[in-house]
PDB file of N, CA and C in Angstrom:
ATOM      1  N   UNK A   1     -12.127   4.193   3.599  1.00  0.00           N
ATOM      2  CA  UNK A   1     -11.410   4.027   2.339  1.00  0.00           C
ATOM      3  C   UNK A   1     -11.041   2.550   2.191  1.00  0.00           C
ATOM      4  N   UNK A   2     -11.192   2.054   0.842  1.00  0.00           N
ATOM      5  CA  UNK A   2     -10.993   0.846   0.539  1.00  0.00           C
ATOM      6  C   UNK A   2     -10.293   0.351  -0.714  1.00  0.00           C
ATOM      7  N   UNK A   3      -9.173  -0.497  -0.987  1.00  0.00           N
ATOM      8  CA  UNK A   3      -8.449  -0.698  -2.045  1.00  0.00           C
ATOM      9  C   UNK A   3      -9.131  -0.459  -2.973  1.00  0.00           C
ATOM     10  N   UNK A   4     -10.778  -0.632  -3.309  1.00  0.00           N
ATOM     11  CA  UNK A   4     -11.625  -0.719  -4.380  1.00  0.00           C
ATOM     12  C   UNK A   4     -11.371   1.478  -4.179  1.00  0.00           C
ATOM     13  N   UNK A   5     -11.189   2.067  -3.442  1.00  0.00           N
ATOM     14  CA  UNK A   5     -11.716   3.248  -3.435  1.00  0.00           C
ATOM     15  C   UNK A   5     -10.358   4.088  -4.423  1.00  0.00           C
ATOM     16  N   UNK A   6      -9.306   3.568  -3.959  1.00  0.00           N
ATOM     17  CA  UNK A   6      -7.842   4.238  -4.697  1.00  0.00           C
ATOM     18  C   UNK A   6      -8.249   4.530  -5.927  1.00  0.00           C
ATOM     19  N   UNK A   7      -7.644   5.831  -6.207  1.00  0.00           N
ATOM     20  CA  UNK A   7      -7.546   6.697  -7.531  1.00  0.00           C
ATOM     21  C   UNK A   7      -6.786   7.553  -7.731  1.00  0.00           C
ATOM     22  N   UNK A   8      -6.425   7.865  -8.737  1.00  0.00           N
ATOM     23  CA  UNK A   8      -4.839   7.930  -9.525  1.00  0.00           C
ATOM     24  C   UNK A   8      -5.170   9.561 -10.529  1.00  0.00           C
ATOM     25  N   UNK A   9      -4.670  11.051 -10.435  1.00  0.00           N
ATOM     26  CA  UNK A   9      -4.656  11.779 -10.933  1.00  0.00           C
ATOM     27  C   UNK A   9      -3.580  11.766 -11.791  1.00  0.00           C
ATOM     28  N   UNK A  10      -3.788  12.107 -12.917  1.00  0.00           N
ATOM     29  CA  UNK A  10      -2.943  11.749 -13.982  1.00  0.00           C
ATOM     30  C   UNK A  10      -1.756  13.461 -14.297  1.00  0.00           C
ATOM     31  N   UNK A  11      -3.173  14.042 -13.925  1.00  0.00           N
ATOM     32  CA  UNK A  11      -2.328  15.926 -13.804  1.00  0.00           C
ATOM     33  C   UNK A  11      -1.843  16.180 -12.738  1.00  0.00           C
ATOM     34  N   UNK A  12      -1.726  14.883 -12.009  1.00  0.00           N
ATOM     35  CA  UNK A  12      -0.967  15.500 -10.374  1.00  0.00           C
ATOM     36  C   UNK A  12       0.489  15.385 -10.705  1.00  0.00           C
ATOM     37  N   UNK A  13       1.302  16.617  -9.977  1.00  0.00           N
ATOM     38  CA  UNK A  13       2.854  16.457 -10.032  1.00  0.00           C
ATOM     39  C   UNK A  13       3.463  15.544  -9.507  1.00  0.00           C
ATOM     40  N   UNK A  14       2.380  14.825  -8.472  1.00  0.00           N
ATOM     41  CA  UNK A  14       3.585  13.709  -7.338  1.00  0.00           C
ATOM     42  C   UNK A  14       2.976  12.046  -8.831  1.00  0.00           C
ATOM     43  N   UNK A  15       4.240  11.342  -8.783  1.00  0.00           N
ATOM     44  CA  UNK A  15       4.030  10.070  -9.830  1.00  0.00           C
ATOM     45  C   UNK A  15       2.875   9.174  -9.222  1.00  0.00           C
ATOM     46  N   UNK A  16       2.489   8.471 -10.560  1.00  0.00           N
ATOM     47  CA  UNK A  16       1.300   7.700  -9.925  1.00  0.00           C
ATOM     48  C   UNK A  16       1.507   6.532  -8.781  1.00  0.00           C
ATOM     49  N   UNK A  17       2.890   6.231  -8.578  1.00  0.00           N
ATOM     50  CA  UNK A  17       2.748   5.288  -7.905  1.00  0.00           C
ATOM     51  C   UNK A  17       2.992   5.589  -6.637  1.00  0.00           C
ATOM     52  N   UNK A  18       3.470   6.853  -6.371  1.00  0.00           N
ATOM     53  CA  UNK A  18       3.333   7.355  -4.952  1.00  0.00           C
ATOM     54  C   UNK A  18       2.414   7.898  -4.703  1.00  0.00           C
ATOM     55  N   UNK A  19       1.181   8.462  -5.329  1.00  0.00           N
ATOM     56  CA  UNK A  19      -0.730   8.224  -5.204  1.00  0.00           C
ATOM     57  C   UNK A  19      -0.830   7.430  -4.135  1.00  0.00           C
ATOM     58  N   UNK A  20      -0.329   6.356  -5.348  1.00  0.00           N
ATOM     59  CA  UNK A  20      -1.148   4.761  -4.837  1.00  0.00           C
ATOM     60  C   UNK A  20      -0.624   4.416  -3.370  1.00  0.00           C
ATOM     61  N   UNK A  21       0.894   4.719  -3.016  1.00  0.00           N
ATOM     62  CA  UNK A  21       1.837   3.945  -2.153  1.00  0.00           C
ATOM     63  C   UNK A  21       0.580   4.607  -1.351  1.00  0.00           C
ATOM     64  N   UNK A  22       0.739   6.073  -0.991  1.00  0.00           N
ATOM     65  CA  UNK A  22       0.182   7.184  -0.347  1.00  0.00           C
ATOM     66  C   UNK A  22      -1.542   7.056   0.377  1.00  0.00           C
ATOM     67  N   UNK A  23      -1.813   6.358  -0.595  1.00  0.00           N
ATOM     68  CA  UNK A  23      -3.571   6.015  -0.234  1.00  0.00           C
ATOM     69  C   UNK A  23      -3.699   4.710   0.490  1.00  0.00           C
ATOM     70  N   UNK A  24      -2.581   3.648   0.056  1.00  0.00           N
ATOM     71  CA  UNK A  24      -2.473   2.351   0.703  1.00  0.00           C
ATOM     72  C   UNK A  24      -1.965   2.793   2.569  1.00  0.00           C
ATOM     73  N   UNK A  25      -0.891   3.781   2.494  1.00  0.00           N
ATOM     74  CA  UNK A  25      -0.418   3.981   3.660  1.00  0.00           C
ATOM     75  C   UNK A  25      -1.360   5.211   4.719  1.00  0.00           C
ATOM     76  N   UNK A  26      -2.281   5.255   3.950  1.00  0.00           N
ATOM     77  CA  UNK A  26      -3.443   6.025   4.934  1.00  0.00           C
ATOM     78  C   UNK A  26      -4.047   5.230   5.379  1.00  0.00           C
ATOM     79  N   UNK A  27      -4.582   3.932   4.348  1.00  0.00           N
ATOM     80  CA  UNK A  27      -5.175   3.174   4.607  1.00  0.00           C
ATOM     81  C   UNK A  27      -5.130   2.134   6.006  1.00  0.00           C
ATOM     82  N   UNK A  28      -3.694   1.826   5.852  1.00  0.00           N
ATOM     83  CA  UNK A  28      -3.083   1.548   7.151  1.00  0.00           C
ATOM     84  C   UNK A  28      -3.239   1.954   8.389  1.00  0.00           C
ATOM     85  N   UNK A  29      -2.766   3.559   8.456  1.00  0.00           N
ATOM     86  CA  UNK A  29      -2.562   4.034   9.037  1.00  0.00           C
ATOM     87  C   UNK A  29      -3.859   4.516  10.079  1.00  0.00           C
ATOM     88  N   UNK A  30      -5.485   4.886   9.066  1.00  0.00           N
ATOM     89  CA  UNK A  30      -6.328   4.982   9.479  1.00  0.00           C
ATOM     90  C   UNK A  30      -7.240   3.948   9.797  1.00  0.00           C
ATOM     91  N   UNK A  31      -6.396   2.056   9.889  1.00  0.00           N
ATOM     92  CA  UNK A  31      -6.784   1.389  10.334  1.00  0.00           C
ATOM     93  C   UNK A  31      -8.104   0.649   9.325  1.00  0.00           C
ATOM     94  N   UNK A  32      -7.971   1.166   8.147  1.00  0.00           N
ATOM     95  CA  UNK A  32      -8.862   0.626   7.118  1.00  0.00           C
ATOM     96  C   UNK A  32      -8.488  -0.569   6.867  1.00  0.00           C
ATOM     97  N   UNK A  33      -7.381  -1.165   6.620  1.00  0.00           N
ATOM     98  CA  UNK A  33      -6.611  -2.164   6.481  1.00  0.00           C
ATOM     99  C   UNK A  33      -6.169  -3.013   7.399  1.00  0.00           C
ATOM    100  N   UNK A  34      -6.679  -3.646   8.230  1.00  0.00           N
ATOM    101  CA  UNK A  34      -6.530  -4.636   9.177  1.00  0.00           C
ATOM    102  C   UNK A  34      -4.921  -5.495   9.125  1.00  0.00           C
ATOM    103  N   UNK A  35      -4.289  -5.549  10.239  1.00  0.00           N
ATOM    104  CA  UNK A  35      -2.870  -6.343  10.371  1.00  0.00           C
ATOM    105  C   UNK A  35      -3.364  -7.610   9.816  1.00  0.00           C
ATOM    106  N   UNK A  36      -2.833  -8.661   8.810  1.00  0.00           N
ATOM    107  CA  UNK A  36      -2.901  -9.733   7.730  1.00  0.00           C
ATOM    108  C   UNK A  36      -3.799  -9.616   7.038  1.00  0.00           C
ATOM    109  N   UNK A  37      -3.803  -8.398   6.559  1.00  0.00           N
ATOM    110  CA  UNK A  37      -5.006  -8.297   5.383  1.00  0.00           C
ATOM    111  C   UNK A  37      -4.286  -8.441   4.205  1.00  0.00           C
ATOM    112  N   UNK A  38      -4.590  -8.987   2.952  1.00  0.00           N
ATOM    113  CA  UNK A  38      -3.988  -9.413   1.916  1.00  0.00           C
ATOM    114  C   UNK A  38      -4.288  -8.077   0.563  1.00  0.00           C
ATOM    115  N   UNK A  39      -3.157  -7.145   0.337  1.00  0.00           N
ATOM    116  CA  UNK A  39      -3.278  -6.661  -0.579  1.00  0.00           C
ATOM    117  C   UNK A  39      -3.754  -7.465  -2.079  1.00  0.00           C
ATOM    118  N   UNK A  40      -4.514  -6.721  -2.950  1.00  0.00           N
ATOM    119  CA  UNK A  40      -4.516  -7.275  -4.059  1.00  0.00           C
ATOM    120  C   UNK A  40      -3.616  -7.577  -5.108  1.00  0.00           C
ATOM    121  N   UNK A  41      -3.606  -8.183  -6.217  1.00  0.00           N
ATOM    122  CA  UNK A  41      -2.477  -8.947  -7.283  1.00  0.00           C
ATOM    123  C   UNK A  41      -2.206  -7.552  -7.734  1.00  0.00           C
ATOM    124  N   UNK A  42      -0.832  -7.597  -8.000  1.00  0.00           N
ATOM    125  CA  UNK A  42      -0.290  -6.245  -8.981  1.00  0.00           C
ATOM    126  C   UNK A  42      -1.118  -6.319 -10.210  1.00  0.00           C
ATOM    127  N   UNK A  43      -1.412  -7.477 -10.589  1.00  0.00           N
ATOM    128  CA  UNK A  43      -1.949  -7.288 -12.122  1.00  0.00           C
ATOM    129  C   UNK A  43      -3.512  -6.636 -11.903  1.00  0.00           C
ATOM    130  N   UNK A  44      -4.576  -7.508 -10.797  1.00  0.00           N
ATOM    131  CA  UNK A  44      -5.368  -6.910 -10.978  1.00  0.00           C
ATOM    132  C   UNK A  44      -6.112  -4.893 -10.743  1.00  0.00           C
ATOM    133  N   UNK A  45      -4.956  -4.947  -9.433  1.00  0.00           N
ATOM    134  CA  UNK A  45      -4.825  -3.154  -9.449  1.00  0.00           C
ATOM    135  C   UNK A  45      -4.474  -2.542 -10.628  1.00  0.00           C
ATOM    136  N   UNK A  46      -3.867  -3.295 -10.921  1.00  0.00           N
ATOM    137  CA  UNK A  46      -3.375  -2.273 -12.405  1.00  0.00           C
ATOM    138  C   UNK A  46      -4.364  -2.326 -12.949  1.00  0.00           C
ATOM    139  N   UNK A  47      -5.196  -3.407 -13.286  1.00  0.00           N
ATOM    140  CA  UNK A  47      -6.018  -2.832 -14.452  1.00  0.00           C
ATOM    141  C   UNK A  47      -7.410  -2.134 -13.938  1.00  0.00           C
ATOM    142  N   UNK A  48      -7.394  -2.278 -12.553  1.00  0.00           N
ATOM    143  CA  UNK A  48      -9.101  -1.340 -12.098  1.00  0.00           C
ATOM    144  C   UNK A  48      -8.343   0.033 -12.226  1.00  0.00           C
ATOM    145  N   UNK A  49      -6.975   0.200 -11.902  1.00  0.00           N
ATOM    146  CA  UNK A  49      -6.848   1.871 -12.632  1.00  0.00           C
ATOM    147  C   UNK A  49      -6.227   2.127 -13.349  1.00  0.00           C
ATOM    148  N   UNK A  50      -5.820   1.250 -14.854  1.00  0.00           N
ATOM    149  CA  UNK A  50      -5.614   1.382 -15.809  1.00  0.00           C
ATOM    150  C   UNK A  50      -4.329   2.077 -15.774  1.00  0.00           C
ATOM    151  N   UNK A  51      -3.225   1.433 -15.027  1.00  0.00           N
ATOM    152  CA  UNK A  51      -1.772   1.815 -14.719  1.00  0.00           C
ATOM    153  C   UNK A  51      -1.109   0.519 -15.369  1.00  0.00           C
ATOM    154  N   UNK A  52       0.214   0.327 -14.946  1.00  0.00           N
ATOM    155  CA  UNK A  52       0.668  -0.743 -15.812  1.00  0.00           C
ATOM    156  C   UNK A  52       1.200  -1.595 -14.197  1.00  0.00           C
ATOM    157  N   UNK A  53       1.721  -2.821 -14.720  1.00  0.00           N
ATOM    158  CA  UNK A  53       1.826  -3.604 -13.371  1.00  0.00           C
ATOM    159  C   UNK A  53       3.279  -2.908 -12.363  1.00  0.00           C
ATOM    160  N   UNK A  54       3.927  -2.504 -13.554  1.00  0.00           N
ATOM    161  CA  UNK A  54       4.973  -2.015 -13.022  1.00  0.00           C
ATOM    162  C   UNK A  54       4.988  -0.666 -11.788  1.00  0.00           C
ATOM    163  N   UNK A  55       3.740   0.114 -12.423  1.00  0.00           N
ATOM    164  CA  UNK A  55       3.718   1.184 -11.767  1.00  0.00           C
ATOM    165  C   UNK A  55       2.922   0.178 -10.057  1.00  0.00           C
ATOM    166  N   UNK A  56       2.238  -0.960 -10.047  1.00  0.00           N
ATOM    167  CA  UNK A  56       1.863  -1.341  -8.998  1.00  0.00           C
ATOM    168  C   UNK A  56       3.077  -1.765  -8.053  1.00  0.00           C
ATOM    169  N   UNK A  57       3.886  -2.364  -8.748  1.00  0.00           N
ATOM    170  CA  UNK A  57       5.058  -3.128  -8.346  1.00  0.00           C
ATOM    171  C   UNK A  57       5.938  -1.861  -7.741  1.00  0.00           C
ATOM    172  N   UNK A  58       5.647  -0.576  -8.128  1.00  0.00           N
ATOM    173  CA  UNK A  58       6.598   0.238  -7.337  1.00  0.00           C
ATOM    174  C   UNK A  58       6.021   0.903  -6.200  1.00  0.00           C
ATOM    175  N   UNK A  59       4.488   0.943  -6.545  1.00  0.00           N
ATOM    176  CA  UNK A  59       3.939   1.338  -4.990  1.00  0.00           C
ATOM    177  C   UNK A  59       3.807   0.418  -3.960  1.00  0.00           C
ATOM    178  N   UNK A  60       3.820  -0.469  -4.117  1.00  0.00           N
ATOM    179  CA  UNK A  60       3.786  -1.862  -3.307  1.00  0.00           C
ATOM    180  C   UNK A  60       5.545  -1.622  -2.397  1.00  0.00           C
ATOM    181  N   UNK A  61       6.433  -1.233  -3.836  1.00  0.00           N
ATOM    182  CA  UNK A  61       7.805  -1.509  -2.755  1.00  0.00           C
ATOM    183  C   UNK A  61       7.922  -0.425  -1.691  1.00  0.00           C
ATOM    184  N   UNK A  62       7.159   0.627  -2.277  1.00  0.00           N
ATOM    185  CA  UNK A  62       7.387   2.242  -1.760  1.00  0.00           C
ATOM    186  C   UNK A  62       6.611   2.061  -0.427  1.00  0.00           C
ATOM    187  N   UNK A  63       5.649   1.298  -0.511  1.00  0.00           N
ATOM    188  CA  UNK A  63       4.994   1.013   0.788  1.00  0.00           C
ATOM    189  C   UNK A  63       5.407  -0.046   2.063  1.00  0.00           C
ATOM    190  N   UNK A  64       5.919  -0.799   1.139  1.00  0.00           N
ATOM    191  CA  UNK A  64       7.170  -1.859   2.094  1.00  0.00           C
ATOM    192  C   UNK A  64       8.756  -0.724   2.490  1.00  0.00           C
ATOM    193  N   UNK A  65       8.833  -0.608   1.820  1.00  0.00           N
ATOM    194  CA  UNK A  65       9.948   0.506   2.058  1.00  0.00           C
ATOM    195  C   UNK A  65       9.846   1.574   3.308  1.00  0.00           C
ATOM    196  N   UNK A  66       8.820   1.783   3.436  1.00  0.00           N
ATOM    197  CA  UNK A  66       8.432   2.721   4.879  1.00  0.00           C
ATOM    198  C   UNK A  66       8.196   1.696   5.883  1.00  0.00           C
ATOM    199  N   UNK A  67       7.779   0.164   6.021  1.00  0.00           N
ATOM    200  CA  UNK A  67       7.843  -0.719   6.350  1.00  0.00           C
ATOM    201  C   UNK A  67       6.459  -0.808   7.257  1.00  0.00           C
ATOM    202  N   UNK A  68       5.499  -0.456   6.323  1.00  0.00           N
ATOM    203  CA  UNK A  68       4.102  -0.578   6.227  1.00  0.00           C
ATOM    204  C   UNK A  68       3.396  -2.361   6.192  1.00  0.00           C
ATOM    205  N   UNK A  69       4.326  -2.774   5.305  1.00  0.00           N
ATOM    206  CA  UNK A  69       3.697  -4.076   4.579  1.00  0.00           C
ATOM    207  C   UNK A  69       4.912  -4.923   4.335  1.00  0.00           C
ATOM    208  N   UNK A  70       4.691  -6.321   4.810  1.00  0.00           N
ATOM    209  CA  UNK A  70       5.652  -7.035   4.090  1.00  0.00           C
ATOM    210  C   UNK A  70       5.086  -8.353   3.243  1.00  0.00           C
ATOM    211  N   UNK A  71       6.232  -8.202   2.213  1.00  0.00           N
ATOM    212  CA  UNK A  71       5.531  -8.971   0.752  1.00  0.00           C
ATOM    213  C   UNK A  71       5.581 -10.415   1.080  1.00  0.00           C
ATOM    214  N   UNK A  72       5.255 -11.510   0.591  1.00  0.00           N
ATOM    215  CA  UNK A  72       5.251 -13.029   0.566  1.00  0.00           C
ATOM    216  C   UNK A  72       5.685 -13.286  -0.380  1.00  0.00           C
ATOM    217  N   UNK A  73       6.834 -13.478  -0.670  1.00  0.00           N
ATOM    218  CA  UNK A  73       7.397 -14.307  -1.879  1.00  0.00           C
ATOM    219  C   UNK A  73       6.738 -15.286  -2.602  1.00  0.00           C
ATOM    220  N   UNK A  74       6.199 -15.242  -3.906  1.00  0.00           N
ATOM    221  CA  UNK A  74       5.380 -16.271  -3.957  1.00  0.00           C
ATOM    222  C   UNK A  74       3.986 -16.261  -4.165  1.00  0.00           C
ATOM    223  N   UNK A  75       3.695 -15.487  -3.474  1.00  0.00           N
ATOM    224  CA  UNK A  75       2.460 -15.467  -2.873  1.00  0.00           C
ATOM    225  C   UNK A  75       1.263 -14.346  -3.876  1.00  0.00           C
ATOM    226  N   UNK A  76       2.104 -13.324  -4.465  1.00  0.00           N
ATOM    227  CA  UNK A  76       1.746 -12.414  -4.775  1.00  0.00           C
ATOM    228  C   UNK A  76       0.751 -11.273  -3.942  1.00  0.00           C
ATOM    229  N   UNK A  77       0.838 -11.188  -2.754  1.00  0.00           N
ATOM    230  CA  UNK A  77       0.259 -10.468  -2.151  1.00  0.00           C
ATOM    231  C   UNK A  77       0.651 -10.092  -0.946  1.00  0.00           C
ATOM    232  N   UNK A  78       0.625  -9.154  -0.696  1.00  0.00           N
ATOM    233  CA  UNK A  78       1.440  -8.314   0.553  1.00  0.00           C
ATOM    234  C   UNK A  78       0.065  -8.135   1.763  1.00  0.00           C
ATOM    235  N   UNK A  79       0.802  -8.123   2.980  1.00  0.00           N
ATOM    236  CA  UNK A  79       0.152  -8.254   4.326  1.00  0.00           C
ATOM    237  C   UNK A  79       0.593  -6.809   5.020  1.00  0.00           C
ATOM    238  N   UNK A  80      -0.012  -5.886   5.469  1.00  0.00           N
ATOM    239  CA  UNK A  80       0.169  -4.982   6.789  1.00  0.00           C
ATOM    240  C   UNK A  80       0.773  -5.696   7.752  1.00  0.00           C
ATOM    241  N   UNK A  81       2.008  -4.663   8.349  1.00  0.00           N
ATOM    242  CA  UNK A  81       2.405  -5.624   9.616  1.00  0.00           C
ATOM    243  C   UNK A  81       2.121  -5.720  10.944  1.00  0.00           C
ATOM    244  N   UNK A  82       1.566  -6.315  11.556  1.00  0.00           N
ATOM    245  CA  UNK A  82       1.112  -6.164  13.166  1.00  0.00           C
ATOM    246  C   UNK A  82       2.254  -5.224  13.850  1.00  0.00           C
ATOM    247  N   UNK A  83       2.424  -4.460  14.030  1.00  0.00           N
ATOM    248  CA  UNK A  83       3.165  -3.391  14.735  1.00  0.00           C
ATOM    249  C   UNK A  83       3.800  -3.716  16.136  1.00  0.00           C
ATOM    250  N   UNK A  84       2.464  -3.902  16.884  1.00  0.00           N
ATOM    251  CA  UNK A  84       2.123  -4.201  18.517  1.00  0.00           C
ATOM    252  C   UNK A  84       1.016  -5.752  18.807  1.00  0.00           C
ATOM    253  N   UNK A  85       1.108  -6.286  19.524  1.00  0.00           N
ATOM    254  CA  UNK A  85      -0.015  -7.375  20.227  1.00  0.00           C
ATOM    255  C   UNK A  85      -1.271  -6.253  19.694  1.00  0.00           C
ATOM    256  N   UNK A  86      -1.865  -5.484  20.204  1.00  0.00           N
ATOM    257  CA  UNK A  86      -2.847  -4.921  19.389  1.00  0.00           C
ATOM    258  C   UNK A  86      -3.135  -4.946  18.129  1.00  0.00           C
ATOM    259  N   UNK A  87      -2.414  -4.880  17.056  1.00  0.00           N
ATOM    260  CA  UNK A  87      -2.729  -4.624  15.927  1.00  0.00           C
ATOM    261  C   UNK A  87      -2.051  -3.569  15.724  1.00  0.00           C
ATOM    262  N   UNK A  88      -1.567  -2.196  15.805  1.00  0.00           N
ATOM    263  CA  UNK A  88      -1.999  -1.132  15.880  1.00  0.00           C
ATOM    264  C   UNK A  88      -0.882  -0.755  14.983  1.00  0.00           C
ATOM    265  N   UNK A  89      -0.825   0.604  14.241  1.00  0.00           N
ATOM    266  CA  UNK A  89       0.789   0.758  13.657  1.00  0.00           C
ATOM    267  C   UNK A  89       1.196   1.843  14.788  1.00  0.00           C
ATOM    268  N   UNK A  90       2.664   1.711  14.388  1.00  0.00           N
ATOM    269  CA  UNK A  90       3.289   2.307  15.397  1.00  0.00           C
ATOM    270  C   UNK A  90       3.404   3.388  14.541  1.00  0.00           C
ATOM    271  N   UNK A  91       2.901   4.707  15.043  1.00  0.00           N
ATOM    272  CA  UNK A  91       2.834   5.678  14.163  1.00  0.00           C
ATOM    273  C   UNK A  91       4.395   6.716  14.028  1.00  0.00           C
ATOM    274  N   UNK A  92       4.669   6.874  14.715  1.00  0.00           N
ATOM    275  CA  UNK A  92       6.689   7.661  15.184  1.00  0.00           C
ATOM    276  C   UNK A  92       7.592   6.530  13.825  1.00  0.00           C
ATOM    277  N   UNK A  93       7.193   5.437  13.900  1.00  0.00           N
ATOM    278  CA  UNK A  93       7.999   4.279  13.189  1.00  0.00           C
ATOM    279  C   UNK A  93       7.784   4.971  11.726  1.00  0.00           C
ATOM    280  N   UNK A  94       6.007   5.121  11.549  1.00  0.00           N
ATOM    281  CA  UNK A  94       5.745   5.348   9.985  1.00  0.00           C
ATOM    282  C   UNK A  94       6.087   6.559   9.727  1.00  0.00           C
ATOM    283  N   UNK A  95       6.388   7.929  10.305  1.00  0.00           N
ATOM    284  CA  UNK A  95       6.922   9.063   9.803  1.00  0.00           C
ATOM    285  C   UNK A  95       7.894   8.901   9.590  1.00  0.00           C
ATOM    286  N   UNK A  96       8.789   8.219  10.401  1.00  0.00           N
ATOM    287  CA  UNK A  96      10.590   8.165  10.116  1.00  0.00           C
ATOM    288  C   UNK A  96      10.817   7.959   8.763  1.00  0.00           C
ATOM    289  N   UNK A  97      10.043   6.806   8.445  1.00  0.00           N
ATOM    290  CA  UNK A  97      10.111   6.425   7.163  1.00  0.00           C
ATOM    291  C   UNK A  97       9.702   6.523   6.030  1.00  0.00           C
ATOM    292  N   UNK A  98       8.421   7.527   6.462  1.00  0.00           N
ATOM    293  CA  UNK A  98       7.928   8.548   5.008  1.00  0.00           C
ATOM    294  C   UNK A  98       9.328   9.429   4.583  1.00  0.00           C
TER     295      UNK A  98
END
């Protein structure tokens, strides 16, 4: 799975931006996403799935919020966090915080 792969059900009960948080934090989790890998611009996710920036801006926090990713001020783009010297996420860490 790959940021290009995320997709957004519009008839699903859970909101779109916890989809998105949700697919980013698999992504992680199943190691698709490499520790300093650079998420993409809120603006341009929004428009490959035709969401608004805002709805990016809340899966982005929802995913920092479990403490998946931390943002760069500035920068516009958020990094996975090295967990361990491995790389690896610490998986006990990421349930607590789902």
């Amino acid at each position: 799975m790959t940021i290009e792969t995320i997709t957004v059900f519009k008839q699903d009960p859970a909101p779109i931006y916890k989809q998105i948080a949700d697919q980013i934090a698999t992504m992680i989790e199943d190691g698709d996403l490499k520790a300093n890998s650079k998420l993409p611009t809120h603006r341009w996710l929004a428009d490959k799935l035709g969401v608004t920036v805002g709805t990016i801006t809340r899966a982005y926090a929802e995913v920092e919020r479990r403490g998946l990713v931390e943002a760069k001020v500035g920068a516009g783009t958020m990094s996975p966090i090295p967990i361990n010297q491995a790389g690896c996420l610490n998986k006990a860490r990421w349930h607590k915080a789902k």
